[in-house]
C-alpha atoms as a PDB file:
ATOM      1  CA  UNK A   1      27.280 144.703  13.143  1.00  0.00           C
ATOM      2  CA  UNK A   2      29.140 143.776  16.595  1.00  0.00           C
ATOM      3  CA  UNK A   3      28.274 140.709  18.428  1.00  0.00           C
ATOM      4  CA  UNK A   4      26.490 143.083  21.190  1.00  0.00           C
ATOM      5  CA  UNK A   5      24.294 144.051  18.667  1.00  0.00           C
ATOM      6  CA  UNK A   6      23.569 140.460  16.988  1.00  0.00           C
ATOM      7  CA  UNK A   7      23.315 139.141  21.115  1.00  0.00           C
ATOM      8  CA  UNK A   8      20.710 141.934  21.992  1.00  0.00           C
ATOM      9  CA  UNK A   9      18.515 141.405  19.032  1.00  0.00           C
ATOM     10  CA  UNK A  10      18.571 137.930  19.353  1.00  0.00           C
ATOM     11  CA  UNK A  11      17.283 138.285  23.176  1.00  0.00           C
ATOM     12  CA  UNK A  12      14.887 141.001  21.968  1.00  0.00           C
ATOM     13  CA  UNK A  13      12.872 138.009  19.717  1.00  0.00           C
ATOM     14  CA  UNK A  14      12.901 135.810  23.137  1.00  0.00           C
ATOM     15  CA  UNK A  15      11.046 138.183  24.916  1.00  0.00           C
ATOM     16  CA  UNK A  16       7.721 138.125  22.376  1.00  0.00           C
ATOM     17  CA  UNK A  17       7.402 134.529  23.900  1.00  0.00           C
ATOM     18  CA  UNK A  18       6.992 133.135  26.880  1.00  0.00           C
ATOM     19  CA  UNK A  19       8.726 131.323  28.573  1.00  0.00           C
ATOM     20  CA  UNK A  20       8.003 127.431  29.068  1.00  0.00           C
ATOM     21  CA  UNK A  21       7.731 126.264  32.130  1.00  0.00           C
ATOM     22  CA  UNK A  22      10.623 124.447  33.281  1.00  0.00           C
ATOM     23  CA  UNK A  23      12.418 122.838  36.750  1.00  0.00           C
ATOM     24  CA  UNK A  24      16.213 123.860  37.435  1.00  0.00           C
ATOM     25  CA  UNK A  25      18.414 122.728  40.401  1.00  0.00           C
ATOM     26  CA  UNK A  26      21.377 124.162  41.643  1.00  0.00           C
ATOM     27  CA  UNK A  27      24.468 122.014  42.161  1.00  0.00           C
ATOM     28  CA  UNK A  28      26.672 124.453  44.089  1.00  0.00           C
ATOM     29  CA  UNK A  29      27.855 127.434  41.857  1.00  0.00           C
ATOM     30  CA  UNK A  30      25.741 125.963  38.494  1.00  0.00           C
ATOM     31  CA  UNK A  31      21.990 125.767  37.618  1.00  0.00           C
ATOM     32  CA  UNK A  32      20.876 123.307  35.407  1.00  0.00           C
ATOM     33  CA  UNK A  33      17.462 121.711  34.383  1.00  0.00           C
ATOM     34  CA  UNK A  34      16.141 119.041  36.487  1.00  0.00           C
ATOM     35  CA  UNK A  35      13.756 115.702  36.063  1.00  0.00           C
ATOM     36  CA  UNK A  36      10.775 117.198  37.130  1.00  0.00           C
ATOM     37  CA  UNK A  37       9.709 119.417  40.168  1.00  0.00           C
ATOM     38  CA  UNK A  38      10.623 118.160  43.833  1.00  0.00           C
ATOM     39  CA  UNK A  39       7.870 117.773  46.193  1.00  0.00           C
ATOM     40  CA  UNK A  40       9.004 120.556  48.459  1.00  0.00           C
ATOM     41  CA  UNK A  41       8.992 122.911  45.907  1.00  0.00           C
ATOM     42  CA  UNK A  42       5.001 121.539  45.413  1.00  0.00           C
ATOM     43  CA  UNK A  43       4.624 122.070  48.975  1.00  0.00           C
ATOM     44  CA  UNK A  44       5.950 125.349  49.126  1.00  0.00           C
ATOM     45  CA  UNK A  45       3.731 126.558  46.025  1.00  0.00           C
ATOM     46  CA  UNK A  46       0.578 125.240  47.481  1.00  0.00           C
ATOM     47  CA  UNK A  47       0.159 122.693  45.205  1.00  0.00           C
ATOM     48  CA  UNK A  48      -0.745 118.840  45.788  1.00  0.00           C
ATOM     49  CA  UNK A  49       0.787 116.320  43.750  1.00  0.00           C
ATOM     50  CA  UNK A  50      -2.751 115.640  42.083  1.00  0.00           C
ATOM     51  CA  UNK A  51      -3.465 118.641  40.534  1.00  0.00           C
ATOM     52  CA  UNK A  52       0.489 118.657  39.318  1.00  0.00           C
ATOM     53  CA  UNK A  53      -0.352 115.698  37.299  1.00  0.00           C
ATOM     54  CA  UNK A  54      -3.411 116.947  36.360  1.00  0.00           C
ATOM     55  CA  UNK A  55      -1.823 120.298  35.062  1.00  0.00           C
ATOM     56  CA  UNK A  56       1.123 117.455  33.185  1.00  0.00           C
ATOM     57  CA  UNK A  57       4.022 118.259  35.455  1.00  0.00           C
ATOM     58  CA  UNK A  58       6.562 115.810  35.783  1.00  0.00           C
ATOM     59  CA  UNK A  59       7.442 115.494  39.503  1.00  0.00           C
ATOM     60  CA  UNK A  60      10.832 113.998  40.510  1.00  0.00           C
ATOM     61  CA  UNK A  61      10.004 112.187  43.892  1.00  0.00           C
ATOM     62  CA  UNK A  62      14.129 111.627  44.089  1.00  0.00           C
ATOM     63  CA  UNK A  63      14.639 115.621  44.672  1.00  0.00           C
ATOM     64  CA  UNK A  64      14.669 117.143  48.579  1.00  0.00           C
ATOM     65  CA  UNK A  65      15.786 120.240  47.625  1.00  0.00           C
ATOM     66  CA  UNK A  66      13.629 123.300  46.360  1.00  0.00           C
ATOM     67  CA  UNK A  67      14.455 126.067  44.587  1.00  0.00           C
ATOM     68  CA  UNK A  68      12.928 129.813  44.687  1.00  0.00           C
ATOM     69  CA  UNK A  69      13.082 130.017  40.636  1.00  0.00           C
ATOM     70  CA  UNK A  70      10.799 126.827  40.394  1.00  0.00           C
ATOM     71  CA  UNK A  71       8.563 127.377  43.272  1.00  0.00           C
ATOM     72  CA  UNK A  72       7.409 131.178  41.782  1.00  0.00           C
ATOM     73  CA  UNK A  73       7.123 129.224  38.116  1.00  0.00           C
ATOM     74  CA  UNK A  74       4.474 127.051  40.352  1.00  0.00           C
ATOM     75  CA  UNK A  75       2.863 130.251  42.123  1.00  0.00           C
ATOM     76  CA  UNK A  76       1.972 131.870  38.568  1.00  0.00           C
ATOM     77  CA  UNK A  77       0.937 128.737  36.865  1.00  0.00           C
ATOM     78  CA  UNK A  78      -1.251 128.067  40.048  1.00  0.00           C
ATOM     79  CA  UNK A  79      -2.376 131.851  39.985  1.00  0.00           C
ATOM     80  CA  UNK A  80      -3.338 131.490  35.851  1.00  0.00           C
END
């Protein structure tokens, strides 16, 4: 077996589930996960900061930048 073939299987089992939720920011060229979600990318989703901590999501008040990944995760969860 080649390592394409173990990589593309492995993915393959990833897709069944989905994914968690989960804030990134971009620090020039790399992505990594952040704190919580900034309150611009709340803003931007249509979402107060109430109802974020009623849905349980950690909100990182230290943040002003907002990303497009993180504000469609908040438009679906919103939307479900």
């Amino acid at each position: 077996m080649s390592w394409f073939d173990r990589t593309r299987k492995r993915a393959g089992a990833a897709e069944s589930k989905p994914a968690p939720i989960a804030p990134m920011e971009s620090t020039g060229r790399e992505t990594r996960p952040a704190a919580g979600f900034s309150l611009l990318e709340l803003e931007r989703a249509g979402i107060s900061e109430e109802q974020a901590e009623q849905k349980g999501l950690v909100i990182d008040r230290k943040r002003r930048s907002a990303l497009g990944m993180n504000v469609v995760q908040l438009k679906r969860l919103l939307e479900s």
